[in-house]
C-alpha atoms as a PDB file:
ATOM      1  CA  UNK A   1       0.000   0.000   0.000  1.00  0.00           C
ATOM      2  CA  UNK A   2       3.266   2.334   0.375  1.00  0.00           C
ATOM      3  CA  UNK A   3       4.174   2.096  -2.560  1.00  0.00           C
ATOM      4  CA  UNK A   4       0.748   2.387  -4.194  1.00  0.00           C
ATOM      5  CA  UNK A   5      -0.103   5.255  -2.589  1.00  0.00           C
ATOM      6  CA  UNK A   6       3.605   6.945  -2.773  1.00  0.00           C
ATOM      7  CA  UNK A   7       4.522   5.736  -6.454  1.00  0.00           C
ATOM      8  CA  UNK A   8       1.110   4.678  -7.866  1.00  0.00           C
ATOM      9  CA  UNK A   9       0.715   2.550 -10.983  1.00  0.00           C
ATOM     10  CA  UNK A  10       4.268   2.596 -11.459  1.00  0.00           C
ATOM     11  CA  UNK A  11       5.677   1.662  -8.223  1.00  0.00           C
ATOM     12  CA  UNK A  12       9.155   2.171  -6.818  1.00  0.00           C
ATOM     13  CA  UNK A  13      11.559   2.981  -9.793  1.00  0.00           C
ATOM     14  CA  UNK A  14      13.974  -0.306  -9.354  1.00  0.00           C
ATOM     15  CA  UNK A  15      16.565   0.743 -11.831  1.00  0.00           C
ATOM     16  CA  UNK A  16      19.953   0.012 -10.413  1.00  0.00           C
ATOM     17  CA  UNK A  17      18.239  -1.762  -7.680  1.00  0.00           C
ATOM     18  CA  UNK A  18      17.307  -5.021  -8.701  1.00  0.00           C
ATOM     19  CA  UNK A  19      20.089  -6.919  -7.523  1.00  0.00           C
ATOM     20  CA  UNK A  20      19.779  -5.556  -4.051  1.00  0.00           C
ATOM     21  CA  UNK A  21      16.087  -6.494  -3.908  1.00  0.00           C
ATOM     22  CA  UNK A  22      16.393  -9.592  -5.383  1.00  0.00           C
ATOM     23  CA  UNK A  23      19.259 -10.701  -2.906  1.00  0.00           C
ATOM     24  CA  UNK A  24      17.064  -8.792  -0.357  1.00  0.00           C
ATOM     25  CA  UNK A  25      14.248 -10.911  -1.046  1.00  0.00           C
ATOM     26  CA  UNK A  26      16.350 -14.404  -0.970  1.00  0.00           C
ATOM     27  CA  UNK A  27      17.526 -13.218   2.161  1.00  0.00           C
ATOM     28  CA  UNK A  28      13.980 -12.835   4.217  1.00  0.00           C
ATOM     29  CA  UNK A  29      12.011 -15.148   2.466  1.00  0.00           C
ATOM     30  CA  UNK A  30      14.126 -18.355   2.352  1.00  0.00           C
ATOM     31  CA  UNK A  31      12.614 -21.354   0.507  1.00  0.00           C
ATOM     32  CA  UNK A  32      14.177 -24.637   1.946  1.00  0.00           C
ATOM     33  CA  UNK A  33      15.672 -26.904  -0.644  1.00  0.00           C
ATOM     34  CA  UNK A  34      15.451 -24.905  -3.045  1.00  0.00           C
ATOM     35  CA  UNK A  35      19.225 -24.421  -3.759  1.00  0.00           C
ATOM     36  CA  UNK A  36      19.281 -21.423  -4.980  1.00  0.00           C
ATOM     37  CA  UNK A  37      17.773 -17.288  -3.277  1.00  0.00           C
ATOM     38  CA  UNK A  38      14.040 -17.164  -3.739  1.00  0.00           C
ATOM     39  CA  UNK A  39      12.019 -15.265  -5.553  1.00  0.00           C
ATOM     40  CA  UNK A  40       8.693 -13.531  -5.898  1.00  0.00           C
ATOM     41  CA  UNK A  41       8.083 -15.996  -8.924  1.00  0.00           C
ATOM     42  CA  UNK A  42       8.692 -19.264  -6.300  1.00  0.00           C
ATOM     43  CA  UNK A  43       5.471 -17.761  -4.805  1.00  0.00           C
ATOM     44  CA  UNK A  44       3.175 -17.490  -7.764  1.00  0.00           C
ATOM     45  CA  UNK A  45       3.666 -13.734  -8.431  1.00  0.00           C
ATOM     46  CA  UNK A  46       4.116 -13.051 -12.541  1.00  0.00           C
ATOM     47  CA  UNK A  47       7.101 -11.214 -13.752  1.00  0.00           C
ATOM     48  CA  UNK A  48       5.164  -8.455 -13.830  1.00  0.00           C
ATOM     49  CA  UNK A  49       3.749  -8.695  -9.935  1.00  0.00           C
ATOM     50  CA  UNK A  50       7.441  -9.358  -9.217  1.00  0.00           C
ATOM     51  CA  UNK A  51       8.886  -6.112  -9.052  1.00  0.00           C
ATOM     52  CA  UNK A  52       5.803  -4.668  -6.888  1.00  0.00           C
ATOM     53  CA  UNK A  53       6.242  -7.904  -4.412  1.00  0.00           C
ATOM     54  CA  UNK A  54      10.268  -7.163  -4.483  1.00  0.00           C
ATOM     55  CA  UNK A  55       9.270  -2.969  -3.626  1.00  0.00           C
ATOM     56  CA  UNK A  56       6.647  -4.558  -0.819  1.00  0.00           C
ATOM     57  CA  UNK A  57       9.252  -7.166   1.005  1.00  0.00           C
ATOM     58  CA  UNK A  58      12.028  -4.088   0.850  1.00  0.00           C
ATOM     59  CA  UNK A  59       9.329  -1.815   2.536  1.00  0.00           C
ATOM     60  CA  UNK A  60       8.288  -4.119   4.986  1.00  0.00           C
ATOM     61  CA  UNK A  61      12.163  -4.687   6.049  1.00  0.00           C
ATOM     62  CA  UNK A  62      12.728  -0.963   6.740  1.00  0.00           C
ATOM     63  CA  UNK A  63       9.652  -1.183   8.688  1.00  0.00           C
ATOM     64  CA  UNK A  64      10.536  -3.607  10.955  1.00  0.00           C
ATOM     65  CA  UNK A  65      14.318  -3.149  11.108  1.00  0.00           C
ATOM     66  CA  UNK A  66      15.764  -0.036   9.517  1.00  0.00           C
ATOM     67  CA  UNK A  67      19.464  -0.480  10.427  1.00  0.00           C
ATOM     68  CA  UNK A  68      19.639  -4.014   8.681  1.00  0.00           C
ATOM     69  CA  UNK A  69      17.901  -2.295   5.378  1.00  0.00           C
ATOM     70  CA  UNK A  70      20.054   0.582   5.450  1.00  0.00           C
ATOM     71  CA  UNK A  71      23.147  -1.879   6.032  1.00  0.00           C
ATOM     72  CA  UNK A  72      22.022  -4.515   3.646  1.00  0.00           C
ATOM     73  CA  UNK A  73      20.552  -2.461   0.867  1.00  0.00           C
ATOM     74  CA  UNK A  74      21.609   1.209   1.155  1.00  0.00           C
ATOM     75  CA  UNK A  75      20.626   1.994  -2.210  1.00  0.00           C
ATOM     76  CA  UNK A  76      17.219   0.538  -1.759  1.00  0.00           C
ATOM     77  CA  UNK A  77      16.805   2.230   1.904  1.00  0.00           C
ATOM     78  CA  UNK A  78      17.740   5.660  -0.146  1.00  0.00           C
ATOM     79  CA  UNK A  79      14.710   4.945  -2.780  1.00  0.00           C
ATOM     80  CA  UNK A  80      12.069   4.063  -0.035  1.00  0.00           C
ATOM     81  CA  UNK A  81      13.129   6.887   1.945  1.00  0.00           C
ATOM     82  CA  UNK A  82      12.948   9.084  -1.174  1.00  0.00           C
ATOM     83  CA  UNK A  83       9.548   8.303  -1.889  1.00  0.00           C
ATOM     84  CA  UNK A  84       8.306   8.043   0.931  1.00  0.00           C
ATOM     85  CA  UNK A  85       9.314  11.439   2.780  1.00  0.00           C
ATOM     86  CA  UNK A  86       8.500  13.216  -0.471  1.00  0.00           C
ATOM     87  CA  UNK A  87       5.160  12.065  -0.752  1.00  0.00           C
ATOM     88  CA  UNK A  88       3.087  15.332   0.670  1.00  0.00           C
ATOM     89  CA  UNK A  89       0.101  12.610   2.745  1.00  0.00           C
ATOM     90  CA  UNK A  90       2.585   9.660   3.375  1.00  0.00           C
ATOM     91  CA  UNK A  91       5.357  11.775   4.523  1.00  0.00           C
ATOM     92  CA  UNK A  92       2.624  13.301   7.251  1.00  0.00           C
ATOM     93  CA  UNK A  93       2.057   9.761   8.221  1.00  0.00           C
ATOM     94  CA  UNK A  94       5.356   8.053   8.247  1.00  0.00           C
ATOM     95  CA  UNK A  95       9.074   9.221   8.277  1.00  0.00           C
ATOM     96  CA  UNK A  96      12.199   7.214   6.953  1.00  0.00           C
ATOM     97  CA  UNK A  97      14.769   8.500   8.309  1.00  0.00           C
ATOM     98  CA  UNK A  98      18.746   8.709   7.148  1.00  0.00           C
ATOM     99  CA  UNK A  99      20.342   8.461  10.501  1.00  0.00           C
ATOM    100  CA  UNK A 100      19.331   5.048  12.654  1.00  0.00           C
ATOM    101  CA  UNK A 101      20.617   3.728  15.586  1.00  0.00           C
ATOM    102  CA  UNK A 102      21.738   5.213  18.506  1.00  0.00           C
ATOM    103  CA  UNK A 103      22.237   7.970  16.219  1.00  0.00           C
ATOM    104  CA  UNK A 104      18.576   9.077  16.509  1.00  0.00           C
ATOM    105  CA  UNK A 105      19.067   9.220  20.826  1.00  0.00           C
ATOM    106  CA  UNK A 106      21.848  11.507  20.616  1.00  0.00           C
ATOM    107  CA  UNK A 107      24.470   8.804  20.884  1.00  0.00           C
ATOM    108  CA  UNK A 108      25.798   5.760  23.468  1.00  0.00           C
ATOM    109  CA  UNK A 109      26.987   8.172  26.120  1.00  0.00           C
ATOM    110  CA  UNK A 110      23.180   9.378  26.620  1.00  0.00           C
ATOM    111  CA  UNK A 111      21.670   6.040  26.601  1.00  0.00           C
ATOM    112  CA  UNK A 112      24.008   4.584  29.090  1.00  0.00           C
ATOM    113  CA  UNK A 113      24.455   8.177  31.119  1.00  0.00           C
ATOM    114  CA  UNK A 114      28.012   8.170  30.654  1.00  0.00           C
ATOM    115  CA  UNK A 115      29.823  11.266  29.274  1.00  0.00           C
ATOM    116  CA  UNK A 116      32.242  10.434  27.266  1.00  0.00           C
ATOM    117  CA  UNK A 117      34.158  13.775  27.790  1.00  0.00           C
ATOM    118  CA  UNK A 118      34.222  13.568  31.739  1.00  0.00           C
ATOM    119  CA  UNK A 119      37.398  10.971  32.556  1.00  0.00           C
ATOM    120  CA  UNK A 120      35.359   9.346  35.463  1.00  0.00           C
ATOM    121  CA  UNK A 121      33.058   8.705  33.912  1.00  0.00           C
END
């Protein structure tokens, strides 16, 4: 529905991306024995549904962990963020963010109350 709504008809513009989501895909949605990554088309989609179902798995990863999409497919993270936070509804409703981590809470020292510029600590 993210992408629907951010891309329409067209979807998310996979040009120099395919590889990532394809190896992105393999990676979350293993099929056992099959001996080889799988793919949207081991699931019944048509090579046209494919690239939508690639888009939707890649979406659903920086959903639920941001840091591993951003680590494992940088470019892709970059597209989804892209369209999302452009989008003048979606970006109202949901923000993909560049920086992730600890990042975000202002670093280790804060989480952990340490300052890192005191010697004791």
């Amino acid at each position: 529905m993210i992408e629907d709504l951010a891309a329409g008809l067209r979807g998310l513009p996979i040009k120099g991306l395919k590889p990532e989501l394809e190896n992105l895909y393999g990676t979350l949605t293993p099929v056992e024995g099959l001996g080889r990554p799988s793919r949207p088309q081991d699931f019944g989609y048509s090579n046209v549904e494919a690239r939508h179902e690639l888009a939707a798995e890649a979406i659903r990863a920086y959903l639920m962990n941001p840091n591993f999409l951003k680590t494992a497919a940088p470019k892709t993270a970059a597209a989804i963020r892209a369209m999302v936070n452009s989008h003048p509804t979606l970006s109202k409703l949901i923000q993909f963010n560049a920086l992730g981590g600890l990042a975000v809470l202002g670093g280790a020292d804060e989480l952990i109350g340490e300052n890192i510029d005191d010697p004791e600590g």
